[in-house]
C-alpha atoms as a PDB file:
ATOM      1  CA  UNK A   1       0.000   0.000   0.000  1.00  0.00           C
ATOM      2  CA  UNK A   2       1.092   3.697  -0.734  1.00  0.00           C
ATOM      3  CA  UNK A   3       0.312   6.580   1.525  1.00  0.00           C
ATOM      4  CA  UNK A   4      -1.060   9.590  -0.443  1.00  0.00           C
ATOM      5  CA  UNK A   5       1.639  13.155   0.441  1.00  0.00           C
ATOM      6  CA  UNK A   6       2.400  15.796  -1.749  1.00  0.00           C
ATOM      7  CA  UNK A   7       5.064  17.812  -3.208  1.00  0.00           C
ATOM      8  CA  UNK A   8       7.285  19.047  -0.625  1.00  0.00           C
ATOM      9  CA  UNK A   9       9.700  22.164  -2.035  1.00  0.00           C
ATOM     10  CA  UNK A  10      13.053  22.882  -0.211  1.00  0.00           C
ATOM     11  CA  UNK A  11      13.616  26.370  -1.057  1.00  0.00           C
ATOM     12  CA  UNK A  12      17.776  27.377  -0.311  1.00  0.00           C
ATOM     13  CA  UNK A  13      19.761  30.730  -0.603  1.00  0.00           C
ATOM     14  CA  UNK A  14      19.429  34.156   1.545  1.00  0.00           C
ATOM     15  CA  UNK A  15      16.270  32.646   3.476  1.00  0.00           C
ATOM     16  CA  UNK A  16      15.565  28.696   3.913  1.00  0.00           C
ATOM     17  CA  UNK A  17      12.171  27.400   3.539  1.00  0.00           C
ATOM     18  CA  UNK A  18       9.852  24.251   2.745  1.00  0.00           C
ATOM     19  CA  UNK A  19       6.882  24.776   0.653  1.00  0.00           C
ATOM     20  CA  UNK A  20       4.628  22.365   2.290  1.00  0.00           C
ATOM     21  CA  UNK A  21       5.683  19.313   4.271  1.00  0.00           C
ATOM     22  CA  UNK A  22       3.684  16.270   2.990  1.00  0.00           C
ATOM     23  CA  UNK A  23       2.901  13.767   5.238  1.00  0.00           C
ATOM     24  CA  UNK A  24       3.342   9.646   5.616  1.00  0.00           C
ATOM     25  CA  UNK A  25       7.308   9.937   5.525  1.00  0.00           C
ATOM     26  CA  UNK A  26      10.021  11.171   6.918  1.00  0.00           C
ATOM     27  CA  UNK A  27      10.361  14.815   5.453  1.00  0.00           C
ATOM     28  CA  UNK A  28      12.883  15.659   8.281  1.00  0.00           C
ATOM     29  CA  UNK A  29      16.007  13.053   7.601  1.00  0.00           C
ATOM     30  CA  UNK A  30      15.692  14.204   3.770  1.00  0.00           C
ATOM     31  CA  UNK A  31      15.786  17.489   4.696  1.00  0.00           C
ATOM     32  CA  UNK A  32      18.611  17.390   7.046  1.00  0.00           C
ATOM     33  CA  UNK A  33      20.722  15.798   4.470  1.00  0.00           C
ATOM     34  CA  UNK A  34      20.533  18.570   2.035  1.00  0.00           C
ATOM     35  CA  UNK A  35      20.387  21.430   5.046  1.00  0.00           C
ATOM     36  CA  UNK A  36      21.392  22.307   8.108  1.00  0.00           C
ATOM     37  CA  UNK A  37      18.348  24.058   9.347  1.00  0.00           C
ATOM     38  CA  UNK A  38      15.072  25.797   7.879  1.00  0.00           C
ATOM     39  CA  UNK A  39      14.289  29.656   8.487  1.00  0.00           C
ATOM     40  CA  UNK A  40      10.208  28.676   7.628  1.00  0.00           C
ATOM     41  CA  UNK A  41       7.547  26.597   6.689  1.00  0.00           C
ATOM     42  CA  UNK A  42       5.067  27.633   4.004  1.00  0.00           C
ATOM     43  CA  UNK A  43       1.601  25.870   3.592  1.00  0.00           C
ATOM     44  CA  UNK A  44      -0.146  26.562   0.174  1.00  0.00           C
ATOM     45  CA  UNK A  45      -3.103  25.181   1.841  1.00  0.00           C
ATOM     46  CA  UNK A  46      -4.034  23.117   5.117  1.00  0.00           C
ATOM     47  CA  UNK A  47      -4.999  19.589   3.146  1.00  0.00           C
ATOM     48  CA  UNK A  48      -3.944  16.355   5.205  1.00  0.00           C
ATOM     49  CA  UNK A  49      -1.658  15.815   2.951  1.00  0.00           C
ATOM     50  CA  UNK A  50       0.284  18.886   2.370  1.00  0.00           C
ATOM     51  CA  UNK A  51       0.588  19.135   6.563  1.00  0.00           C
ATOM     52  CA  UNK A  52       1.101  15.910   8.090  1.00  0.00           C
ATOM     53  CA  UNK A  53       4.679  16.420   8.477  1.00  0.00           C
ATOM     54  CA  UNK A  54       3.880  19.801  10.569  1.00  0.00           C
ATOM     55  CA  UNK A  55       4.679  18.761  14.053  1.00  0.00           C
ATOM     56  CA  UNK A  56       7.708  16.702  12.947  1.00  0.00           C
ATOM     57  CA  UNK A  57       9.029  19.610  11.371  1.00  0.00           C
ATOM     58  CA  UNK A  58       8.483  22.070  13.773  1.00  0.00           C
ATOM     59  CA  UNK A  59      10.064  19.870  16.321  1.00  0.00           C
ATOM     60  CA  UNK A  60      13.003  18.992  14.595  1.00  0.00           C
ATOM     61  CA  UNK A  61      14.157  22.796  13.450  1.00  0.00           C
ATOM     62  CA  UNK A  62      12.192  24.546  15.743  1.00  0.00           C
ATOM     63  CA  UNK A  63      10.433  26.870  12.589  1.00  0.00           C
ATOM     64  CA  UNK A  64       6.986  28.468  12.536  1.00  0.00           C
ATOM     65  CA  UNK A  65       4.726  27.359   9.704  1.00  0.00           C
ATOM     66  CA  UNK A  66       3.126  30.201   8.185  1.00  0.00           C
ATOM     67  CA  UNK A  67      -0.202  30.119   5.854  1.00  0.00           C
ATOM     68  CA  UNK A  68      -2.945  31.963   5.418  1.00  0.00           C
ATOM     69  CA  UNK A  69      -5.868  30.612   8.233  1.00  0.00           C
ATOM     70  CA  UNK A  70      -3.783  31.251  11.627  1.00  0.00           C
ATOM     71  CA  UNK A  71      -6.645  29.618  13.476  1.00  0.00           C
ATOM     72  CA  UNK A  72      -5.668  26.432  11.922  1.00  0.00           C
ATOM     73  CA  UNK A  73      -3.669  24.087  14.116  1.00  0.00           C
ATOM     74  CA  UNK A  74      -0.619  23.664  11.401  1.00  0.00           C
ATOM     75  CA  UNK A  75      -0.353  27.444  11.244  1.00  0.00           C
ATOM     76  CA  UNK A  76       2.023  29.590  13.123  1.00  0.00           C
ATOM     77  CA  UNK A  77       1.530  32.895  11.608  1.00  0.00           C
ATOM     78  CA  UNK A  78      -0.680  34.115   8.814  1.00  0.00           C
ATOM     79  CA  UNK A  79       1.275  34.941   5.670  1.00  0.00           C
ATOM     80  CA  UNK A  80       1.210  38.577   4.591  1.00  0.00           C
ATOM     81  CA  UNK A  81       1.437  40.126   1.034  1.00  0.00           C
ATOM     82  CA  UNK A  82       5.062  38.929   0.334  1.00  0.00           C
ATOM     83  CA  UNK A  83       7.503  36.961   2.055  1.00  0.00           C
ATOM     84  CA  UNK A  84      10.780  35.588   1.374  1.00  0.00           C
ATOM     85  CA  UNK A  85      11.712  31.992   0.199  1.00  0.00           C
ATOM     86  CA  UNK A  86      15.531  31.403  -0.934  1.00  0.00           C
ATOM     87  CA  UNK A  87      16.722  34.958  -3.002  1.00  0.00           C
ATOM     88  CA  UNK A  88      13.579  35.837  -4.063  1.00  0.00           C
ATOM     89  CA  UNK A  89      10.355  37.591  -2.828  1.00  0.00           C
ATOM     90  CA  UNK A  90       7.143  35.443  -2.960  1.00  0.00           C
ATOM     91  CA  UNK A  91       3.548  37.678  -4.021  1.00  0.00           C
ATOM     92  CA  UNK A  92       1.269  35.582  -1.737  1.00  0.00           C
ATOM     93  CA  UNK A  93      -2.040  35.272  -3.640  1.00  0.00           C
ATOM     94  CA  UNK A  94      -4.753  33.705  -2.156  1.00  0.00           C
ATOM     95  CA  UNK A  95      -6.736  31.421  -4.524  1.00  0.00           C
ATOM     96  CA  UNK A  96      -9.936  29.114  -2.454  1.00  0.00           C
ATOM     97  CA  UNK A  97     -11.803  26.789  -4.824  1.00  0.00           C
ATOM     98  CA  UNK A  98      -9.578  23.636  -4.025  1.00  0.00           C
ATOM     99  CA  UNK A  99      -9.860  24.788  -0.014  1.00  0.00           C
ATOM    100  CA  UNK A 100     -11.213  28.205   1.334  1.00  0.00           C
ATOM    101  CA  UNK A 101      -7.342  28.841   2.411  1.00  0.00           C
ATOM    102  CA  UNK A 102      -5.101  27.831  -0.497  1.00  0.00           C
ATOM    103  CA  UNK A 103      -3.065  29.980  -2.134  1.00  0.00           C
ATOM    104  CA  UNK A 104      -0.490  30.844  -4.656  1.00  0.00           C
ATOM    105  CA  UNK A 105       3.122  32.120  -4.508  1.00  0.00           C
ATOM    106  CA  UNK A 106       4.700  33.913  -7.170  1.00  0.00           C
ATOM    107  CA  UNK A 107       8.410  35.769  -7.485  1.00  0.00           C
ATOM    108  CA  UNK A 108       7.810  37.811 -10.364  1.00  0.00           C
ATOM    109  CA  UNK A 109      12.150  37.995 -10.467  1.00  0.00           C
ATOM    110  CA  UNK A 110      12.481  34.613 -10.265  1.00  0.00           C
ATOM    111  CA  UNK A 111       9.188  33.624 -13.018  1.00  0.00           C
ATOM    112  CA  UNK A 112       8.415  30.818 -10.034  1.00  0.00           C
ATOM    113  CA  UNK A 113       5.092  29.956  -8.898  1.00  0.00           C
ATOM    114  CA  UNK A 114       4.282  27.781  -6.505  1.00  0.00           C
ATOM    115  CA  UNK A 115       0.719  26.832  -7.346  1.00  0.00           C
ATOM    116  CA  UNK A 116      -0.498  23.987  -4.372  1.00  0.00           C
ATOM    117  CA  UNK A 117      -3.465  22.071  -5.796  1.00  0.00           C
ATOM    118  CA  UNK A 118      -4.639  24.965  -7.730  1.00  0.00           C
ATOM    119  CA  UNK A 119      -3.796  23.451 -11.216  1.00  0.00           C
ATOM    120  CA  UNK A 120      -1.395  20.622 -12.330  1.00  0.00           C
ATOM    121  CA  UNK A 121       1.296  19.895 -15.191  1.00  0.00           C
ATOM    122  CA  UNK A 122      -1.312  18.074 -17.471  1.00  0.00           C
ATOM    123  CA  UNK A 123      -3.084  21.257 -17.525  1.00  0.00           C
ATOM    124  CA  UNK A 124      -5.561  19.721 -14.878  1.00  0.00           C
ATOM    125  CA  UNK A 125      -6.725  21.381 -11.751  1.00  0.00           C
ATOM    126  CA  UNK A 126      -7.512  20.786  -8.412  1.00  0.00           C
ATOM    127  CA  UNK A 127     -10.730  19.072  -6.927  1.00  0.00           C
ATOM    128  CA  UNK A 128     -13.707  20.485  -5.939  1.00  0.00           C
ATOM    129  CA  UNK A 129     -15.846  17.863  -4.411  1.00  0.00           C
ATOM    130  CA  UNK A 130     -13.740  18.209  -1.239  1.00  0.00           C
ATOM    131  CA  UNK A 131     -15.019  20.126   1.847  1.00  0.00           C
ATOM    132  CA  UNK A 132     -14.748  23.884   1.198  1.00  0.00           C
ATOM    133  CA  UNK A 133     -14.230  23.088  -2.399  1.00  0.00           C
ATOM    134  CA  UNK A 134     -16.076  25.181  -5.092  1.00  0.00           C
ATOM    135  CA  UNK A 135     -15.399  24.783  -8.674  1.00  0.00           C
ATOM    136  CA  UNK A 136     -16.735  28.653  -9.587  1.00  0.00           C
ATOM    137  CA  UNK A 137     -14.072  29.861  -6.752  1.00  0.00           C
ATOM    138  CA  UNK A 138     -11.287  27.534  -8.405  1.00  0.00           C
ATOM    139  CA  UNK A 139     -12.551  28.902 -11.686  1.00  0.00           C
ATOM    140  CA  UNK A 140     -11.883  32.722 -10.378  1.00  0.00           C
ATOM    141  CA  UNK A 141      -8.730  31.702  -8.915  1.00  0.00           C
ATOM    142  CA  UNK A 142      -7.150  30.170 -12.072  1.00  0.00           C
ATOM    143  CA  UNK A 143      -8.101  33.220 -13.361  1.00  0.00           C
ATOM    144  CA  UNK A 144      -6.641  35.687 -11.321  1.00  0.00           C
ATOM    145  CA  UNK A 145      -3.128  33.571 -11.100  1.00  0.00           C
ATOM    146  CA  UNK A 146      -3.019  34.114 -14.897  1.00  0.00           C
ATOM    147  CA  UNK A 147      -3.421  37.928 -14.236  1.00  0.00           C
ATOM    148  CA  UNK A 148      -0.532  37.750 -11.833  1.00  0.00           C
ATOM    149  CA  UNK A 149       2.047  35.152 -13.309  1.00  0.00           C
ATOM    150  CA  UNK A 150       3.820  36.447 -16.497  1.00  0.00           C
ATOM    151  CA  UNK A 151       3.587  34.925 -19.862  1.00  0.00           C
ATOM    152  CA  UNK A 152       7.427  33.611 -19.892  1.00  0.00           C
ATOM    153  CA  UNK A 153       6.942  31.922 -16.457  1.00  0.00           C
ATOM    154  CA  UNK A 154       9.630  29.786 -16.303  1.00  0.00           C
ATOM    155  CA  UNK A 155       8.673  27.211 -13.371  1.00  0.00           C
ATOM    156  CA  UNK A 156       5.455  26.190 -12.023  1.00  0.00           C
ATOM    157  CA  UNK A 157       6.064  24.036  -9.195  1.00  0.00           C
ATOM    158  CA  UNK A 158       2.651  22.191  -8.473  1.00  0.00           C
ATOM    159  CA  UNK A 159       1.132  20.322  -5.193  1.00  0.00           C
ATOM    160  CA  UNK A 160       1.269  16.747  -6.605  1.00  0.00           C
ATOM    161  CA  UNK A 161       3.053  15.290 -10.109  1.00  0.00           C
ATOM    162  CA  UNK A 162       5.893  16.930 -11.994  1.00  0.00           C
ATOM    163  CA  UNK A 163       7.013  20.476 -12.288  1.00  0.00           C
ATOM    164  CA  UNK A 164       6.350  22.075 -14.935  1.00  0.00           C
ATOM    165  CA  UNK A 165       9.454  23.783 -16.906  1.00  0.00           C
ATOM    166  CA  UNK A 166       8.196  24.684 -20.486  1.00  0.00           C
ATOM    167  CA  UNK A 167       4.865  26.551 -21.732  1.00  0.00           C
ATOM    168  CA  UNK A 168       3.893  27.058 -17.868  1.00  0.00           C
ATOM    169  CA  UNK A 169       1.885  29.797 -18.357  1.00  0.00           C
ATOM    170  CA  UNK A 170       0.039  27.185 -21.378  1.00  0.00           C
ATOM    171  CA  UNK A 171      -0.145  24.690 -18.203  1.00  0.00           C
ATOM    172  CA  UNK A 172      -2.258  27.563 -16.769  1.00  0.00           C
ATOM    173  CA  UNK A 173      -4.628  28.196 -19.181  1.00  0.00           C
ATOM    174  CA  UNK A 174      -5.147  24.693 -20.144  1.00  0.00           C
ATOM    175  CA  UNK A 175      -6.490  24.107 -16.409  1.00  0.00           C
ATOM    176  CA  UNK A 176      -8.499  26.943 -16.524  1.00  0.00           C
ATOM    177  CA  UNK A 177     -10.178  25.772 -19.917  1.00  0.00           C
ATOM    178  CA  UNK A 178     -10.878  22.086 -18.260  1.00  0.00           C
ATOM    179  CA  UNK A 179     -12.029  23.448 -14.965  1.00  0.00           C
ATOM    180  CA  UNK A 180     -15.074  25.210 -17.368  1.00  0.00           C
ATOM    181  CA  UNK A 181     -15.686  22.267 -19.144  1.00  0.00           C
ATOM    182  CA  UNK A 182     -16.444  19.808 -16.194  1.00  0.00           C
END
């Protein structure tokens, strides 16, 4: 049997930080062995399986986690407008449809996004049959990432499957095109 985690991002450079800490493995001993500590914890969204990890992590670096719902147990601190992750400066965007406190960060420098469930590399999005889900919300929210990503994004670093490194922006659109046709 395999346990169901997602995509867990170890951002490095001026300012350490994990993009979401999966859950059902050890997160910690793989991050240890490619860092010596984390400066933060960033949750795209507050999904079992994007926070599982939480308390391990916390424990073993002794970091906040930050995300947008601060009355949720895996967050620390409510993220603000911007923050920092590795060199660059993260636009936090907040995008519900997939879960009332998902969002999106984007360094416009850097043509990174890190997009959570929001949409995927197959041009597929996230689902909407969940609690809090609501496919006209997702619908907006695809919709206003494309308004703040650039056309020549150059990585789109999604919740679950592959990365996506070419025609990101493409990726984008596609999932906002299937997301009005189911």
């Amino acid at each position: 049997m395999q346990a169901f985690t997602s995509n867990v991002f170890l951002v490095t450079g001026d300012r350490t930080a994990l993009v979401d800490t999966g859950a059902n493995f050890d997160v910690v001993s793989r991050i240890e062995e490619r860092v010596d500590g984390l400066d933060t914890v960033v949750l795209t969204h507050t999904h079992r399986d994007h926070v599982g990890n939480v308390d391990a992590v916390r424990s073993a670096f002794g970091v906040e986690t930050v995300g947008y719902d601060p009355t949720h147990p895996a967050v620390d601190a409510e993220l603000g407008g911007t923050i920092r992750l590795g060199d660059h400066d993260f636009t936090v965007r907040h995008t519900p449809g997939h879960k009332d406190d998902h969002v999106c960060l984007y360094a416009p420098a850097a043509k990174v996004c890190f997009a959570g469930d929001l949409v995927f590399a197959d041009g597929a999005f996230g689902r909407t049959d969940l609690e809090e889900g609501d496919r006209e919300a997702l619908i907006r929210s695809i919709d206003a990432l494309l308004e703040t990503v650039d056309p020549d994004l150059a990585e789109l670093h999604t919740g679950h499957g592959p990365s996506v490194t070419e025609n990101a922006y493409a990726t984008i659109e596609r999932a906002g095109q299937a997301a009005r046709r189911f």
